[in-house]
PDB file of N, CA and C in Angstrom:
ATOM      1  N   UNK A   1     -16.447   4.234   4.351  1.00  0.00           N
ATOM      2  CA  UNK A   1     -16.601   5.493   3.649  1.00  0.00           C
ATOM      3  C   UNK A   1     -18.040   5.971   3.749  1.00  0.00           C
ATOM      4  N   UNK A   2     -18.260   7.523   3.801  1.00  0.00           N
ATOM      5  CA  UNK A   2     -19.552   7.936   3.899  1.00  0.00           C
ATOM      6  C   UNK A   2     -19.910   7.813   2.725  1.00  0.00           C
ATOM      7  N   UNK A   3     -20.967   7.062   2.801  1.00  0.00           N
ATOM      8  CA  UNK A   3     -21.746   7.030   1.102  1.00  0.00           C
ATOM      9  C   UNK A   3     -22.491   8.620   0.974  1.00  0.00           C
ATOM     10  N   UNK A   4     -22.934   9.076   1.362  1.00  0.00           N
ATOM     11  CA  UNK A   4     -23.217  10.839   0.903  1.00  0.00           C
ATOM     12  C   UNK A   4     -22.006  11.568   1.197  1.00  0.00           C
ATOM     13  N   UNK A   5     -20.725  11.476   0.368  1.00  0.00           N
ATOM     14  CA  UNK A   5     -19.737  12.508   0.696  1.00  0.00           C
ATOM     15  C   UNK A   5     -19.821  12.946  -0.808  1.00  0.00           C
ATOM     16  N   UNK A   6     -19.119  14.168  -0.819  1.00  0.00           N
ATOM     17  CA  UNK A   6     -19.264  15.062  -2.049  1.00  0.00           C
ATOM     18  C   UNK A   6     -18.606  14.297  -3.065  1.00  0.00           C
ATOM     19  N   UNK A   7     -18.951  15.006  -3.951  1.00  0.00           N
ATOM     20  CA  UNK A   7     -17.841  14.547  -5.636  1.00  0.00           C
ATOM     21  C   UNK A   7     -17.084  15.612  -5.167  1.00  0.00           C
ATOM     22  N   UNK A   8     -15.688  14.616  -5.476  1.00  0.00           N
ATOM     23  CA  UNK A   8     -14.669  15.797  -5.472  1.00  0.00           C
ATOM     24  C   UNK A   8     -14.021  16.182  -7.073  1.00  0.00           C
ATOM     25  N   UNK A   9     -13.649  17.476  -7.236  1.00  0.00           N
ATOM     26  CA  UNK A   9     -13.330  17.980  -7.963  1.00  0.00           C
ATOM     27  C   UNK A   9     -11.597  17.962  -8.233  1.00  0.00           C
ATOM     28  N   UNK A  10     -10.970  17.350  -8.524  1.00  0.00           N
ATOM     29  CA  UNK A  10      -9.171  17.639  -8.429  1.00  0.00           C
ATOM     30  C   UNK A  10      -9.093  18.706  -9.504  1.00  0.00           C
ATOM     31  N   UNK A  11      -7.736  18.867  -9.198  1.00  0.00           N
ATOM     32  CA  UNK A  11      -6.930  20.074  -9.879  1.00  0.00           C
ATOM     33  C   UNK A  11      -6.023  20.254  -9.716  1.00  0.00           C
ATOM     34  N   UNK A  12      -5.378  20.803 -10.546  1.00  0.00           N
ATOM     35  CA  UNK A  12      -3.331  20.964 -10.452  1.00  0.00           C
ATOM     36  C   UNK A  12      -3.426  21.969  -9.251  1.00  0.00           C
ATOM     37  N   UNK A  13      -4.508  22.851  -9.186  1.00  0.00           N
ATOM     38  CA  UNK A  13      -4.366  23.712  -7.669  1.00  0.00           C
ATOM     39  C   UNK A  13      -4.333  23.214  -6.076  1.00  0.00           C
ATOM     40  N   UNK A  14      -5.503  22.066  -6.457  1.00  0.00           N
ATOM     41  CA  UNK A  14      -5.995  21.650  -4.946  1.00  0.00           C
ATOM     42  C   UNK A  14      -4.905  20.208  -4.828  1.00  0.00           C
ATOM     43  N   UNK A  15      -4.497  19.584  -5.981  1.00  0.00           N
ATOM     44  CA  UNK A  15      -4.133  18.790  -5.611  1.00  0.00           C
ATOM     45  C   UNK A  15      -3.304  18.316  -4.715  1.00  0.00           C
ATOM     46  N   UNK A  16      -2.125  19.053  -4.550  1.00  0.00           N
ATOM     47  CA  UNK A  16      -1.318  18.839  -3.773  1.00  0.00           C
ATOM     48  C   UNK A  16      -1.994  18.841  -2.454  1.00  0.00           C
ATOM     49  N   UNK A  17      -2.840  19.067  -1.616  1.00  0.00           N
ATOM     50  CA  UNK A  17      -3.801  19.577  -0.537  1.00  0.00           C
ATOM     51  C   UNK A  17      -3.981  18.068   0.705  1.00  0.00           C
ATOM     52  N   UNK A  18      -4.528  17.271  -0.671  1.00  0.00           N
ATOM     53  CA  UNK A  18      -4.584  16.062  -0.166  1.00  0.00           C
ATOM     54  C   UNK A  18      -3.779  14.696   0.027  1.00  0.00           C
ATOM     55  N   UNK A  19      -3.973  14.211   1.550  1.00  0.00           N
ATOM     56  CA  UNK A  19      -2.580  13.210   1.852  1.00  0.00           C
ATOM     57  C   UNK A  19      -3.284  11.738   1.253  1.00  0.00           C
ATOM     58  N   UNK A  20      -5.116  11.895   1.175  1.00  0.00           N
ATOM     59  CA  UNK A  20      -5.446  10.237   1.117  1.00  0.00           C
ATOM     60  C   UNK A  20      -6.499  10.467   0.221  1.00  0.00           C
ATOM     61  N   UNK A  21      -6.466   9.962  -0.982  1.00  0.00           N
ATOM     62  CA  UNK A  21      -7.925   9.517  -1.638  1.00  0.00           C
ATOM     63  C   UNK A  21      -8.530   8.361  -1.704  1.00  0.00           C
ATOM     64  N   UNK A  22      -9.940   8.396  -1.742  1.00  0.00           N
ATOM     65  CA  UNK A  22     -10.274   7.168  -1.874  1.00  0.00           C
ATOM     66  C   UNK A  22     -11.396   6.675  -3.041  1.00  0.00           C
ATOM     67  N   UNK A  23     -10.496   6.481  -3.848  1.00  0.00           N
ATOM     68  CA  UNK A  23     -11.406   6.421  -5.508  1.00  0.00           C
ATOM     69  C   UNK A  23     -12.185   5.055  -6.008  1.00  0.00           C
ATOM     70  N   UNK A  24     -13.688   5.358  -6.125  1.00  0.00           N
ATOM     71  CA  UNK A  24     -14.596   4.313  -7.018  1.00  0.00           C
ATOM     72  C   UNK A  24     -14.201   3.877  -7.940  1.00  0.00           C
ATOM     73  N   UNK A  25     -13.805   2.636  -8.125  1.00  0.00           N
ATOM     74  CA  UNK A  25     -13.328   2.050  -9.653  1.00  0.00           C
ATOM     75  C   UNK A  25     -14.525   1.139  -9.373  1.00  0.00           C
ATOM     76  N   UNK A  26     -14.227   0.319 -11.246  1.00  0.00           N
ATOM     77  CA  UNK A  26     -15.274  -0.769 -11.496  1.00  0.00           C
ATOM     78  C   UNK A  26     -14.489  -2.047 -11.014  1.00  0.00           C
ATOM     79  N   UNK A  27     -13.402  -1.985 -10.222  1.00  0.00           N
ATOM     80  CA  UNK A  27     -12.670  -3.314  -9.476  1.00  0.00           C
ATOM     81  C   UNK A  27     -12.836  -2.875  -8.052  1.00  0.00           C
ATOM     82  N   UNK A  28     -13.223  -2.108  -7.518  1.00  0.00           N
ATOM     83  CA  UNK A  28     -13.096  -1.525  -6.520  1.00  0.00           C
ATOM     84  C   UNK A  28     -12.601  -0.267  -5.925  1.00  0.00           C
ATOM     85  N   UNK A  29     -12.376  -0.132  -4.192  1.00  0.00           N
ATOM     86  CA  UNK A  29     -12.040   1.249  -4.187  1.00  0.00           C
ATOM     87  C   UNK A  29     -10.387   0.995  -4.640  1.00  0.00           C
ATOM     88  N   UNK A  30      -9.882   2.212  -4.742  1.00  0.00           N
ATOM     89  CA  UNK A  30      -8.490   2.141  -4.487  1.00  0.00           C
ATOM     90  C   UNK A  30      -7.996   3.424  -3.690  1.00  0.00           C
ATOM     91  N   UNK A  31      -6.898   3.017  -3.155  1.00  0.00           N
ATOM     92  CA  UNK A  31      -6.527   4.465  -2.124  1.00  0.00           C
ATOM     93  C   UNK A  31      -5.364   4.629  -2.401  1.00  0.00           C
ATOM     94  N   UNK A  32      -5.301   6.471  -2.456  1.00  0.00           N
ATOM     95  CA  UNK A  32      -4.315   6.785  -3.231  1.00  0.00           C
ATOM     96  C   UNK A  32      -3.653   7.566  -1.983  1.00  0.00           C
ATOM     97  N   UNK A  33      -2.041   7.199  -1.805  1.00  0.00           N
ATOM     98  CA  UNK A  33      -1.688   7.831  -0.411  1.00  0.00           C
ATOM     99  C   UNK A  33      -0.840   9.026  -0.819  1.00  0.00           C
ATOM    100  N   UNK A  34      -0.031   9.982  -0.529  1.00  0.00           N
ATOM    101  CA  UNK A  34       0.950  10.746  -0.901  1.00  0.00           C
ATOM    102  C   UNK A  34       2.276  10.257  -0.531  1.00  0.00           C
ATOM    103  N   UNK A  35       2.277   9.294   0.873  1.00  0.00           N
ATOM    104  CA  UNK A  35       3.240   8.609   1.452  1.00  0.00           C
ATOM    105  C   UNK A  35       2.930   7.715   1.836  1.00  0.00           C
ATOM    106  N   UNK A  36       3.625   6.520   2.071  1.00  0.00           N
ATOM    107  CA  UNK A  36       3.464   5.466   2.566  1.00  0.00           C
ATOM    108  C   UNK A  36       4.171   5.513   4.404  1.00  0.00           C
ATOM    109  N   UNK A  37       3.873   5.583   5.087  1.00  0.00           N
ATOM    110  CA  UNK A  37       4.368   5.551   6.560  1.00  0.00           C
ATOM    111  C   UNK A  37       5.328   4.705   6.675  1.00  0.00           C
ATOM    112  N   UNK A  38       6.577   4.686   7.334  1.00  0.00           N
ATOM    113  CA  UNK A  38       7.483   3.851   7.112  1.00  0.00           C
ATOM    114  C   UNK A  38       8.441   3.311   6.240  1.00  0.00           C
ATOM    115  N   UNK A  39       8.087   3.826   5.002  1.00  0.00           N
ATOM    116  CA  UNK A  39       8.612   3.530   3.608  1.00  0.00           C
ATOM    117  C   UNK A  39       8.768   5.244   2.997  1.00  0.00           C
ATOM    118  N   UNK A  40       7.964   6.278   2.913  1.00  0.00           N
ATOM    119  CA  UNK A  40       8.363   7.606   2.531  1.00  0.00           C
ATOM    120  C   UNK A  40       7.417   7.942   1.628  1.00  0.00           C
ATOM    121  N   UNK A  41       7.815   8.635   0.371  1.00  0.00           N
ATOM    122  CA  UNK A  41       7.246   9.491  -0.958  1.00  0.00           C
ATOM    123  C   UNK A  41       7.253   8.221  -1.544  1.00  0.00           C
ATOM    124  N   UNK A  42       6.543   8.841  -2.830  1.00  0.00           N
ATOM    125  CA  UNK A  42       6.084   8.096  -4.141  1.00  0.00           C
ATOM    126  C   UNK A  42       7.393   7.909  -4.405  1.00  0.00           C
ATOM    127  N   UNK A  43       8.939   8.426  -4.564  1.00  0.00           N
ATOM    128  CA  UNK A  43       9.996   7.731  -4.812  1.00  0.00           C
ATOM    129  C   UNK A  43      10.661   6.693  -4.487  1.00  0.00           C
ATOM    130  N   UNK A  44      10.304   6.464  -3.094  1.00  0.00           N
ATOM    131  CA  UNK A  44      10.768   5.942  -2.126  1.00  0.00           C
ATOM    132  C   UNK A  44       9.710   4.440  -2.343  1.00  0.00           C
ATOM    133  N   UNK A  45       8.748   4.626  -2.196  1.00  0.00           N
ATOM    134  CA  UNK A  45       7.709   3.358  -2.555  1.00  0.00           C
ATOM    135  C   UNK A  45       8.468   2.815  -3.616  1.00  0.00           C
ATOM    136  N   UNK A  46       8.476   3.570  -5.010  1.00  0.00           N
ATOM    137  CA  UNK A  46       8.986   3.021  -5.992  1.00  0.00           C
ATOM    138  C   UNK A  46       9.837   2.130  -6.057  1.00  0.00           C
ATOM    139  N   UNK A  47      10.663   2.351  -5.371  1.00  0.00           N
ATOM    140  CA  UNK A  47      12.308   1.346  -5.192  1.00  0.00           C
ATOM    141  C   UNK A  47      12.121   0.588  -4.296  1.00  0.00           C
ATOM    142  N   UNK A  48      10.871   0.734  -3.415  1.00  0.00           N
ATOM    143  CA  UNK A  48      10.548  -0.727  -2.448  1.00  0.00           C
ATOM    144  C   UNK A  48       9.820  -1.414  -2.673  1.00  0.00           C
ATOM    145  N   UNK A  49       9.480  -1.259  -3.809  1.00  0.00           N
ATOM    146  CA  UNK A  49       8.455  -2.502  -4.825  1.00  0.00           C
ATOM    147  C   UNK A  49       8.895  -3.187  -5.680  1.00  0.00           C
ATOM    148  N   UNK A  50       7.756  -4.128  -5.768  1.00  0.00           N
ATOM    149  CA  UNK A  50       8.144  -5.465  -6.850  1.00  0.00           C
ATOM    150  C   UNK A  50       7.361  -5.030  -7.769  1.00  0.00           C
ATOM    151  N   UNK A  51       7.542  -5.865  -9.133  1.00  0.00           N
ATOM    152  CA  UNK A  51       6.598  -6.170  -9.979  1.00  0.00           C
ATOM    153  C   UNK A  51       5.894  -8.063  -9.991  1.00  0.00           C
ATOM    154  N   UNK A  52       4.346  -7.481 -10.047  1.00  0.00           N
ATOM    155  CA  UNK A  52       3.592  -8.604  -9.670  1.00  0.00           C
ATOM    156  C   UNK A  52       2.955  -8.947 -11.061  1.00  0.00           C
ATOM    157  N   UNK A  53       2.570  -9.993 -11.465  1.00  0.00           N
ATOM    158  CA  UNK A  53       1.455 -10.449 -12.530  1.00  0.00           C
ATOM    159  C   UNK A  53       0.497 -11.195 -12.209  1.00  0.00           C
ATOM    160  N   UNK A  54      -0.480 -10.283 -12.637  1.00  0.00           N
ATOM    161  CA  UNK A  54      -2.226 -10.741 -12.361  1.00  0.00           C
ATOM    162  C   UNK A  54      -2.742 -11.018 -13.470  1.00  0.00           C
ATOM    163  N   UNK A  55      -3.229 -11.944 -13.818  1.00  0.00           N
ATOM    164  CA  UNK A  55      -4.481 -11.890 -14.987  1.00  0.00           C
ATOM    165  C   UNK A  55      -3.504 -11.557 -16.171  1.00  0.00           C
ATOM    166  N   UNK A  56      -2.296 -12.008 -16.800  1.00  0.00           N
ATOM    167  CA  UNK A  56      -1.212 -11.118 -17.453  1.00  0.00           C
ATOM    168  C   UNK A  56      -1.541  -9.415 -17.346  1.00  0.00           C
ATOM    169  N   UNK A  57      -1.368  -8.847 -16.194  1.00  0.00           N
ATOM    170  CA  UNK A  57      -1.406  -7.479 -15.918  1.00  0.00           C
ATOM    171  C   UNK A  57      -0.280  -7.460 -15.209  1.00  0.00           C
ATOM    172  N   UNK A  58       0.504  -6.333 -15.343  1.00  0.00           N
ATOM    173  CA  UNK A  58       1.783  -6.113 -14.743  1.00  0.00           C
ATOM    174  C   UNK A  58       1.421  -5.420 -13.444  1.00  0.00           C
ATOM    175  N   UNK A  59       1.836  -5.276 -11.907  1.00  0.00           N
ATOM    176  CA  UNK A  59       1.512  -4.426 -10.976  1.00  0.00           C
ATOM    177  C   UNK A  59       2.640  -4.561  -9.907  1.00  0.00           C
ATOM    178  N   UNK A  60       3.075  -2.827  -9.475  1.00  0.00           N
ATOM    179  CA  UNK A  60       3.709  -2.819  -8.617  1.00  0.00           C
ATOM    180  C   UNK A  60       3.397  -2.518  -7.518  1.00  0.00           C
ATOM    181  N   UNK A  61       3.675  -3.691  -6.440  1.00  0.00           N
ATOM    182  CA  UNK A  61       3.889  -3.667  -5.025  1.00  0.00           C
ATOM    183  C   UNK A  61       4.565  -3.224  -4.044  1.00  0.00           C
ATOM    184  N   UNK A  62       4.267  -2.792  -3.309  1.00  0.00           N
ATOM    185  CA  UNK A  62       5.595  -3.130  -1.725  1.00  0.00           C
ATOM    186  C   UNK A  62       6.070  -4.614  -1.743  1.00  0.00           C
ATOM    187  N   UNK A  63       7.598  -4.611  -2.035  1.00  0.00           N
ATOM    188  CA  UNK A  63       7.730  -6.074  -1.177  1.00  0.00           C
ATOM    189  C   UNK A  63       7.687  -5.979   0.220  1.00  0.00           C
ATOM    190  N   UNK A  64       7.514  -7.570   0.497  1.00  0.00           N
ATOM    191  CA  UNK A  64       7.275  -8.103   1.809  1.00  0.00           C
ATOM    192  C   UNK A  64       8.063  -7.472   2.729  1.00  0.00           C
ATOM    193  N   UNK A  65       9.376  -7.424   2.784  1.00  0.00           N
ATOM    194  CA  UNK A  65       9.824  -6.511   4.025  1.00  0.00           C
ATOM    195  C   UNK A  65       9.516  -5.055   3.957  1.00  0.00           C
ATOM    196  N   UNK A  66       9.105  -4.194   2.664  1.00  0.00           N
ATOM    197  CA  UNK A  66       8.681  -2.867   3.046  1.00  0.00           C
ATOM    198  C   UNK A  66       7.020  -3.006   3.272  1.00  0.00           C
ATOM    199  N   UNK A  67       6.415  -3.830   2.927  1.00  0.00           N
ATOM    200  CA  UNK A  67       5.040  -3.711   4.305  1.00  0.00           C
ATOM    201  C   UNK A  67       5.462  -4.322   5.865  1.00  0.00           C
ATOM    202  N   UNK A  68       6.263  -4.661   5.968  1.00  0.00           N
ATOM    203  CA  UNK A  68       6.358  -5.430   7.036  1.00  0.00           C
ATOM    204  C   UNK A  68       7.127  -3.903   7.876  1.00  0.00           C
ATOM    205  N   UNK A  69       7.694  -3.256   7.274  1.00  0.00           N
ATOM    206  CA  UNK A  69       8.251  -1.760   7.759  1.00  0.00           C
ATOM    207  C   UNK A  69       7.129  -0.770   7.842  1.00  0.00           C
ATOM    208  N   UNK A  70       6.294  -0.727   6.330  1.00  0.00           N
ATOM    209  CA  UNK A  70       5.168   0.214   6.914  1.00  0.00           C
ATOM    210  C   UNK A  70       4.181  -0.460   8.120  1.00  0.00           C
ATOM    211  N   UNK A  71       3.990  -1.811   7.955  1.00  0.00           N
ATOM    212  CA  UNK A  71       3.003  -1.669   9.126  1.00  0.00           C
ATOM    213  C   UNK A  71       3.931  -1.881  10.384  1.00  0.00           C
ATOM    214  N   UNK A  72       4.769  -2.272  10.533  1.00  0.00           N
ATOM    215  CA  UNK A  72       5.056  -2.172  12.044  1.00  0.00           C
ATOM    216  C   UNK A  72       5.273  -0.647  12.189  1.00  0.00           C
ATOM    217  N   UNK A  73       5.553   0.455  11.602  1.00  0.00           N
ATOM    218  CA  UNK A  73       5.679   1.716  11.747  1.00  0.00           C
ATOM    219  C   UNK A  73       3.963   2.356  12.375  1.00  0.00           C
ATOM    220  N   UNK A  74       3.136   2.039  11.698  1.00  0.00           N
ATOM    221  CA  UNK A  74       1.867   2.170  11.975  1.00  0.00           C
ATOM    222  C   UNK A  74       1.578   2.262  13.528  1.00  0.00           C
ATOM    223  N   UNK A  75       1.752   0.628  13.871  1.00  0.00           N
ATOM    224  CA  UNK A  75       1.680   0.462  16.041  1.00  0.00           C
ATOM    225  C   UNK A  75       0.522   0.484  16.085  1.00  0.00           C
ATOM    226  N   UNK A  76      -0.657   0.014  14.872  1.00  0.00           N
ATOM    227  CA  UNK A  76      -1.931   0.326  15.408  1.00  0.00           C
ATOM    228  C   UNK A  76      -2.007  -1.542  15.645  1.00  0.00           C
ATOM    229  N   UNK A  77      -3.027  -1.945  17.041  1.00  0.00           N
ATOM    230  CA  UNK A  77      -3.218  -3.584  16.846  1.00  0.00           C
ATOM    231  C   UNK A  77      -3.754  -4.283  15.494  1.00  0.00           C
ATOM    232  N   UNK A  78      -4.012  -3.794  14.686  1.00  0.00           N
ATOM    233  CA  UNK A  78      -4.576  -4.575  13.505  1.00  0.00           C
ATOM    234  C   UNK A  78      -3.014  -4.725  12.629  1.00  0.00           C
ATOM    235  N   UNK A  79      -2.398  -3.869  12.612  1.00  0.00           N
ATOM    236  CA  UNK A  79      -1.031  -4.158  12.023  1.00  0.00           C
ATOM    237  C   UNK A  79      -0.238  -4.858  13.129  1.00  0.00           C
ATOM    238  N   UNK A  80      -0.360  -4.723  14.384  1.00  0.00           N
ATOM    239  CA  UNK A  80       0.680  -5.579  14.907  1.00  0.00           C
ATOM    240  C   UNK A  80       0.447  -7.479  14.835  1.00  0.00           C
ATOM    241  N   UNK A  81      -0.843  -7.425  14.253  1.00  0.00           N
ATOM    242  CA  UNK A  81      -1.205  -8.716  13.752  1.00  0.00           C
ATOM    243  C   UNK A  81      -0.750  -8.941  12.484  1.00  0.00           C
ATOM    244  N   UNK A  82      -1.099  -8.090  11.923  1.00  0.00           N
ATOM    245  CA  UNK A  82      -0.626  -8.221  10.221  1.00  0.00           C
ATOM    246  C   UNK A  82       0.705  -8.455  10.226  1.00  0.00           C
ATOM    247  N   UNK A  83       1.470  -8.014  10.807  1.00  0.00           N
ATOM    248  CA  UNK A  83       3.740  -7.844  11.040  1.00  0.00           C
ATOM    249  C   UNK A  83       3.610  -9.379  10.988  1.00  0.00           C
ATOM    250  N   UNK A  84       2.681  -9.864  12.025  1.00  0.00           N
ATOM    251  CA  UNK A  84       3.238 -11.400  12.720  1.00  0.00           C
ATOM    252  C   UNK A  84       2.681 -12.153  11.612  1.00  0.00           C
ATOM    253  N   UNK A  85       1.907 -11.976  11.228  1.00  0.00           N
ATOM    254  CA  UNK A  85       1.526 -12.888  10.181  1.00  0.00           C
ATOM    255  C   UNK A  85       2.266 -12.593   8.767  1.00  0.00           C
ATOM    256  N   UNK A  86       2.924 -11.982   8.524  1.00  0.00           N
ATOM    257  CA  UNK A  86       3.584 -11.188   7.243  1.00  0.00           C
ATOM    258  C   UNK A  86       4.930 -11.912   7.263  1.00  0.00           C
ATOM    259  N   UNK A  87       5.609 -11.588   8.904  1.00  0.00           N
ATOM    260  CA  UNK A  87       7.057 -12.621   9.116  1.00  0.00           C
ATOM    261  C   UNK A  87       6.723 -14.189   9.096  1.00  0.00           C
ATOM    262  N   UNK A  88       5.624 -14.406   9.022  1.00  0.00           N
ATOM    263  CA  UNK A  88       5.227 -15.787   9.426  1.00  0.00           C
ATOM    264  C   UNK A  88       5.559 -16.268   7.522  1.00  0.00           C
ATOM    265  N   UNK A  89       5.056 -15.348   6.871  1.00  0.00           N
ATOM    266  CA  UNK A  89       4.543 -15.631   5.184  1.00  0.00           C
ATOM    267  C   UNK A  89       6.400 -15.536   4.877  1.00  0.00           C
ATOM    268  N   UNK A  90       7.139 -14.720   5.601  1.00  0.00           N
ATOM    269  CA  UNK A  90       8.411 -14.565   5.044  1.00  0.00           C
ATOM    270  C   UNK A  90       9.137 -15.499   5.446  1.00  0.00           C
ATOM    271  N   UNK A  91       9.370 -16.003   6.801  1.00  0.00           N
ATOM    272  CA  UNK A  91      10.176 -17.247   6.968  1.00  0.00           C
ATOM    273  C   UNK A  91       9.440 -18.143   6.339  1.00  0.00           C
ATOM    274  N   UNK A  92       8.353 -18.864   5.680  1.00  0.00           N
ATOM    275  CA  UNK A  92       7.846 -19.912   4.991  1.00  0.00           C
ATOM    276  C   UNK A  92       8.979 -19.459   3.669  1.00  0.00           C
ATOM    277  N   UNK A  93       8.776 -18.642   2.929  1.00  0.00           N
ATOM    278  CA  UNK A  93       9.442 -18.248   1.973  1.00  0.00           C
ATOM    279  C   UNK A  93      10.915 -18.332   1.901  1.00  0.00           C
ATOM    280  N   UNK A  94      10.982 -17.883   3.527  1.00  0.00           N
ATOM    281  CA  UNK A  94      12.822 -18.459   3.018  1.00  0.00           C
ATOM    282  C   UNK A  94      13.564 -19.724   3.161  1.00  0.00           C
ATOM    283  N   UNK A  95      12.265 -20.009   3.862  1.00  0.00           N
ATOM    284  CA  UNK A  95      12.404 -22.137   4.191  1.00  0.00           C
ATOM    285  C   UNK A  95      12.485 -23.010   3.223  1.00  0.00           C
ATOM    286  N   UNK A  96      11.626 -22.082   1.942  1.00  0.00           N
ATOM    287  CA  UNK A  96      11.126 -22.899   0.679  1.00  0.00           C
ATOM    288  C   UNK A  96      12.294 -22.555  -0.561  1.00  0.00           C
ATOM    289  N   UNK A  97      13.049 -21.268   0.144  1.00  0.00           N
ATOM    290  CA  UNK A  97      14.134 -20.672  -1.136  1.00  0.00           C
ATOM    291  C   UNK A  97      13.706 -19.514  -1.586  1.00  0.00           C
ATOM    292  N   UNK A  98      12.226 -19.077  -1.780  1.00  0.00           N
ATOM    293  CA  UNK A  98      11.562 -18.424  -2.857  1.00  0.00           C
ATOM    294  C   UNK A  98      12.265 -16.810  -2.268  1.00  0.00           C
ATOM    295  N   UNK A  99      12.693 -16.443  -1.213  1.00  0.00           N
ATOM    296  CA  UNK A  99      13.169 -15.155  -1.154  1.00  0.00           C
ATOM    297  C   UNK A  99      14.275 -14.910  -0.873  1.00  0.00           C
TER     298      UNK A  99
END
């Protein structure tokens, strides 16, 4: 990220405008997509996620086969590494029962 990029301003006007944010928190950045590639809208994410617990914090994910759909949808080489290593994390998982 460019460290001299503007403050942005949102709004119920502009908002819709933008497909990717990328917001300063005090945990880090977080990126906010409009769609997920391979998986669809914010509805569509919804129903292809889990719920995870961190730190007793509740958080929803992509499960493992809908990243394994968005990134092979992607085709960029850093995801075609990530797929292989992702099926690698999923057959362990189904060897062990856990999925």
């Amino acid at each position: 990220m460019n460290p001299n990029r503007p403050v942005l301003e949102l709004n119920s006007n502009n908002i819709k405008d933008f497909k990717n944010l990328y917001l300063d928190t005090d945990i880090g950045q977080l990126d906010c997509l409009n769609e997920v590639q391979g998986i669809g809208d914010f509805d569509e994410v919804f129903k292809n996620a889990i719920t995870i617990n961190i730190d007793e914090r509740n958080y929803k994910v992509l499960s493992l086969d809908a990243l394994i759909r968005a990134k092979k949808s992607l085709d960029r080489p850093q995801d075609k590494h990530d797929v292989i290593q992702l099926e690698a994390i999923k057959e362990a998982r189904q060897q062990e029962g856990k999925l």
